[in-house]
N, C-alpha and C. Protein backbone atom coordinates (compact mmCIF):
# COMPACT_ATOMS: atom_id res chain seq x y z
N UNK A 1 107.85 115.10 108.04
CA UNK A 1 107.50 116.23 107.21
C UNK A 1 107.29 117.43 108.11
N UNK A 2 107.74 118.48 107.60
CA UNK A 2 107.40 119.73 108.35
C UNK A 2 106.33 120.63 108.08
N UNK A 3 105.49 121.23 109.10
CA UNK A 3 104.56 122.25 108.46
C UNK A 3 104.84 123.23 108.92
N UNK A 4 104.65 124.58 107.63
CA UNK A 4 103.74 125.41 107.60
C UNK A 4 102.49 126.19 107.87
N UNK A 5 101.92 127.50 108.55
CA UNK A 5 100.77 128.10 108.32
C UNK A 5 100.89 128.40 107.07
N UNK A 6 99.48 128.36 106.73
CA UNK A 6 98.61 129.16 105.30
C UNK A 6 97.61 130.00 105.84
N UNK A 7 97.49 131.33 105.20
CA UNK A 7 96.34 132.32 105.43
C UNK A 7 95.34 131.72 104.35
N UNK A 8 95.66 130.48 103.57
CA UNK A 8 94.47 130.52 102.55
C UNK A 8 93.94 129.32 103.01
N UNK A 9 95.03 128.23 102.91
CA UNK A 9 94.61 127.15 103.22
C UNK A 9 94.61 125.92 104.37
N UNK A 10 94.29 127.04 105.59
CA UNK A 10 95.23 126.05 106.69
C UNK A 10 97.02 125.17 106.88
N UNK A 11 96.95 124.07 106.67
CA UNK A 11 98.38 123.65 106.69
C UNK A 11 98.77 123.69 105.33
N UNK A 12 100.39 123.69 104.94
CA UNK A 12 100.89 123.32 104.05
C UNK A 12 102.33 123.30 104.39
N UNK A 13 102.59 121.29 103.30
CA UNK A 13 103.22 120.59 103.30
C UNK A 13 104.67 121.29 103.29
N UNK A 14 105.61 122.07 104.14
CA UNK A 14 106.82 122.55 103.53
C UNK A 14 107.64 121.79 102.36
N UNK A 15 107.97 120.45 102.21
CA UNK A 15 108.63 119.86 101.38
C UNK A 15 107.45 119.08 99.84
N UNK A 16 106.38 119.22 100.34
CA UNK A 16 105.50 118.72 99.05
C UNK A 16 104.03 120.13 99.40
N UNK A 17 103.54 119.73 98.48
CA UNK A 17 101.90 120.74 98.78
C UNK A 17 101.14 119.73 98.76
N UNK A 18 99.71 120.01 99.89
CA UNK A 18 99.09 119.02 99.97
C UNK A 18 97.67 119.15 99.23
N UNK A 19 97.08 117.83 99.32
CA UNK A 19 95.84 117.94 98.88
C UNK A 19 94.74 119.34 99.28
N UNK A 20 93.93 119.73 98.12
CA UNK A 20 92.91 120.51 98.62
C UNK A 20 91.74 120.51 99.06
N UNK A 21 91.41 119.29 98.88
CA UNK A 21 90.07 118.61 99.12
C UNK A 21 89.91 118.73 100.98
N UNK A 22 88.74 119.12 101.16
CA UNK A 22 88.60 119.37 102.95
C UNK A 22 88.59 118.12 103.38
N UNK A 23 89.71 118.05 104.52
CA UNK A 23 89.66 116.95 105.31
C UNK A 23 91.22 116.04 104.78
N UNK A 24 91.69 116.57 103.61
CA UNK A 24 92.64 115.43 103.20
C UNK A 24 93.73 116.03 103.69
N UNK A 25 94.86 115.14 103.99
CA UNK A 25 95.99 115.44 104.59
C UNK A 25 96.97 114.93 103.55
N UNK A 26 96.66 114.18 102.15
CA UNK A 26 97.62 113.50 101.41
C UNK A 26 98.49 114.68 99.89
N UNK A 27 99.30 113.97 100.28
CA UNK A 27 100.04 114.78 99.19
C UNK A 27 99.83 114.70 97.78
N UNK A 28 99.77 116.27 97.39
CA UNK A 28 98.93 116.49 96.16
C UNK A 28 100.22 116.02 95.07
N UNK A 29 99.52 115.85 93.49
CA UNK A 29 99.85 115.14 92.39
C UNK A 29 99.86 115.78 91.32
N UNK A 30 98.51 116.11 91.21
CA UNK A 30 98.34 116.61 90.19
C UNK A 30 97.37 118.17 90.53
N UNK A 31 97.28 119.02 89.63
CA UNK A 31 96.59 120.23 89.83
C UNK A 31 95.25 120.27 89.10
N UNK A 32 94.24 120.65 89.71
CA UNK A 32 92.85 120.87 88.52
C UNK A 32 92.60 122.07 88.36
N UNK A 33 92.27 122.48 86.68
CA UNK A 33 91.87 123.66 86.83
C UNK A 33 90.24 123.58 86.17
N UNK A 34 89.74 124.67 85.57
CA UNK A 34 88.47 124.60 85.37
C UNK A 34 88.45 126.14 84.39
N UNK A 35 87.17 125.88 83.77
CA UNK A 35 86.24 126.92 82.90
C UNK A 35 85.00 127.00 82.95
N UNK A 36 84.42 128.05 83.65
CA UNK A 36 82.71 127.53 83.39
C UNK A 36 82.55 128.26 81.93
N UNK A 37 82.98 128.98 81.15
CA UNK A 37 82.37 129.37 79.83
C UNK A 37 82.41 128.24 79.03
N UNK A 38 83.66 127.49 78.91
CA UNK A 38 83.73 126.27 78.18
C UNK A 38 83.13 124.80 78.41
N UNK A 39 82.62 124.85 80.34
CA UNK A 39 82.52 123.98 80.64
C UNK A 39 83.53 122.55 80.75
N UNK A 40 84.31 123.01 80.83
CA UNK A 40 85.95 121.80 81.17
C UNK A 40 86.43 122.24 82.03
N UNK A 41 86.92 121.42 82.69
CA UNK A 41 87.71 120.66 83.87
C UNK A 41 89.08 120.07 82.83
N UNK A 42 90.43 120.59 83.65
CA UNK A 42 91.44 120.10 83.32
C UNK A 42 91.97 119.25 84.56
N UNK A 43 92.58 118.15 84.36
CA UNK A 43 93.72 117.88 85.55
C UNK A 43 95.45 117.89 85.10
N UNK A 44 96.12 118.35 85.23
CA UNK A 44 97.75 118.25 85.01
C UNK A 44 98.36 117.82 85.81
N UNK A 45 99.55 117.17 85.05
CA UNK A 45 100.38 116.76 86.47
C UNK A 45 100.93 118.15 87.51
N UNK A 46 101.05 118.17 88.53
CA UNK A 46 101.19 119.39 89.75
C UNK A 46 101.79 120.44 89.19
N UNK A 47 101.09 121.46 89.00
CA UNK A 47 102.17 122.46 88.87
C UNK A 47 103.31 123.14 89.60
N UNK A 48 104.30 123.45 88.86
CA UNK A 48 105.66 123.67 89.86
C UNK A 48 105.21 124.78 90.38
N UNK A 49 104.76 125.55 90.21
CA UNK A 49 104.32 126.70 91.01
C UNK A 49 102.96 126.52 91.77
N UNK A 50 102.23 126.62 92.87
CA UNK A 50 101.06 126.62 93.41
C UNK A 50 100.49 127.95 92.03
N UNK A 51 98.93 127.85 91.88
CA UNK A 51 98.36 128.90 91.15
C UNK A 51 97.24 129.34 91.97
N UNK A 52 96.77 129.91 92.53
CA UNK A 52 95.78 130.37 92.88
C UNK A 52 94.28 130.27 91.98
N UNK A 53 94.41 129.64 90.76
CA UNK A 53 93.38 129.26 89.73
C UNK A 53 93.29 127.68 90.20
N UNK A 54 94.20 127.34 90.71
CA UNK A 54 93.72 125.83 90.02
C UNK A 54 93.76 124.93 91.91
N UNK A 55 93.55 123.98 91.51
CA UNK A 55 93.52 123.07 92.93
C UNK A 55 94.13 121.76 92.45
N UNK A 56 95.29 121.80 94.04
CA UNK A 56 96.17 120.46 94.02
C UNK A 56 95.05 119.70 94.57
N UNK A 57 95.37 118.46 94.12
CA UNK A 57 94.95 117.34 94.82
C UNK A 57 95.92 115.80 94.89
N UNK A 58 95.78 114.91 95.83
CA UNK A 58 96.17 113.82 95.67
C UNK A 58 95.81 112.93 94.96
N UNK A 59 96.57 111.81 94.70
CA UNK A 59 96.43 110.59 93.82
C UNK A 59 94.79 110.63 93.58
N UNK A 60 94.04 109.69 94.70
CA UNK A 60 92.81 109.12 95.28
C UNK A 60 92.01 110.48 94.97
N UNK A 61 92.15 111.54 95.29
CA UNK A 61 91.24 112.62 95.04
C UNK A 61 91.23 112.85 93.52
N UNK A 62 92.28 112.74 93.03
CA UNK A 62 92.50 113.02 91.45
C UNK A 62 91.64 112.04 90.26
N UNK A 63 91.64 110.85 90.94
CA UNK A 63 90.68 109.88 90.42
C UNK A 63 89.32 109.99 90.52
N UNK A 64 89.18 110.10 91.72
CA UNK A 64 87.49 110.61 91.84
C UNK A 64 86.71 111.96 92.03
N UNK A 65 87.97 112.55 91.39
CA UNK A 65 86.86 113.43 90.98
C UNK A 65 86.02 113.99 89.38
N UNK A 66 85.30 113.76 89.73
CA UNK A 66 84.44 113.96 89.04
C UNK A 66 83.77 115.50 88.69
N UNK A 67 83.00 115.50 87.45
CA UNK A 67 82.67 117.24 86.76
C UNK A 67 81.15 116.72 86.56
N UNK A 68 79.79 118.38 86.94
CA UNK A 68 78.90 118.48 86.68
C UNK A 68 78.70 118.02 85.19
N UNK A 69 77.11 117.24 85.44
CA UNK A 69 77.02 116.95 84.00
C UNK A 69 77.05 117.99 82.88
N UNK A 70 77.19 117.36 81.85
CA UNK A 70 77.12 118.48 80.50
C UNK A 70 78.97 118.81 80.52
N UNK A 71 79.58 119.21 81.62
CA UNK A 71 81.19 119.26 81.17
C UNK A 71 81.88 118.18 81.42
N UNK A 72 82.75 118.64 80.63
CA UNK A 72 84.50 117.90 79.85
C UNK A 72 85.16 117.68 81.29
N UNK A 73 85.49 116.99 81.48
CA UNK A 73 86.38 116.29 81.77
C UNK A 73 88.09 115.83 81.10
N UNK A 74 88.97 116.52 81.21
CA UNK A 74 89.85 115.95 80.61
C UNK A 74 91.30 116.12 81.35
N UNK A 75 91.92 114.51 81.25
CA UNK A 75 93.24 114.71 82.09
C UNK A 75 94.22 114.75 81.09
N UNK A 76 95.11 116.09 81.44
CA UNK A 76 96.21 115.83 80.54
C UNK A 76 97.94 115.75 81.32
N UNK A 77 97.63 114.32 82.05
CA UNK A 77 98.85 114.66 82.82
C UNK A 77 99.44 113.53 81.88
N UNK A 78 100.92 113.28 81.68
CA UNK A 78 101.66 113.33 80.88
C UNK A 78 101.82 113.51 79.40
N UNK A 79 101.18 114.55 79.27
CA UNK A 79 100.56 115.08 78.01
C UNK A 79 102.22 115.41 77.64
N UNK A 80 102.70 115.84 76.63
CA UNK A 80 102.91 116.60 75.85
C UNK A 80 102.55 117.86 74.76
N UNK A 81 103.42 118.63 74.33
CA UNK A 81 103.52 119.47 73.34
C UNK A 81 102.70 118.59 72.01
N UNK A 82 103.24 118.03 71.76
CA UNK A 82 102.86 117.05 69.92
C UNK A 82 102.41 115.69 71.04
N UNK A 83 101.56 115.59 71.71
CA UNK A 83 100.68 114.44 71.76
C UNK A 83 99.69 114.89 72.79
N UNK A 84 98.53 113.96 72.16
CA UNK A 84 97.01 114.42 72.68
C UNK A 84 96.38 112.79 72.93
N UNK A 85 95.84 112.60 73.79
CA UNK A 85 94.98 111.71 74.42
C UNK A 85 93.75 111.80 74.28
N UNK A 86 93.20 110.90 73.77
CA UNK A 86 91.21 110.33 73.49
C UNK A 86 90.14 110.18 74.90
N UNK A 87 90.98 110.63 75.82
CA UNK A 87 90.40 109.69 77.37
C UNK A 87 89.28 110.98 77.65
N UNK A 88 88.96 111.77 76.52
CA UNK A 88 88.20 112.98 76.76
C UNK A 88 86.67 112.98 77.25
N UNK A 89 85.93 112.97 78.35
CA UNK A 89 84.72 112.51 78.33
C UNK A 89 83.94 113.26 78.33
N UNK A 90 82.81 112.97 77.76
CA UNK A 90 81.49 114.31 77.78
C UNK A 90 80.45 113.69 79.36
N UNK A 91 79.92 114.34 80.13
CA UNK A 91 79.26 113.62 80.74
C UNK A 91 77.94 114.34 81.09
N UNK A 92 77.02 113.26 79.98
CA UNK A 92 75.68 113.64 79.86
C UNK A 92 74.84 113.05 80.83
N UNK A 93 73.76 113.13 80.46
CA UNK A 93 72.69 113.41 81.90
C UNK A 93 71.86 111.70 81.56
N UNK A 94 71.87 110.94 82.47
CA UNK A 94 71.54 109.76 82.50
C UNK A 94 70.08 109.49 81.36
């Protein structure tokens, strides 16, 4: 694989984009974005474009991460247009 400098983010992957999480070197998957008015957390599968809103991450990072209590949580990676997924979680305070 070849690298790249980043002025934003240290290295990046020329042929894939990598994880954003500090310290990870693995190739990102999916993208997260976020709302604090709404309190949700999205994950999608990677966007074709890098966004400056949202953060790639890898597989392993994509799984564990986790949202402050009280917000949504919700992955919509192979979502569609006309289909919606239940995997929506609220995550309240123990």
């Amino acid at each position: 694989m070849r690298w790249a400098g980043s002025s934003t983010r240290g290295r990046v992957a020329v042929e894939g984009r990598l994880c954003a999480h500090p310290g990870c070197s693995g190739v990102a998957g999916a993208t997260m974005t976020y709302d604090y008015g709404s309190r949700t957390a999205w994950v999608d599968d990677l966007f074709e474009v890098p966004s400056p809103a949202g953060y790639d991450l890898c597989d392993p990072h994509t799984v564990a991460f986790s949202v402050p209590q009280g917000w949504t949580r919700r992955d919509r990676r192979g979502e569609t247009d006309d289909t919606a997924t239940e995997d929506d979680a609220l995550v309240s305070a123990p």
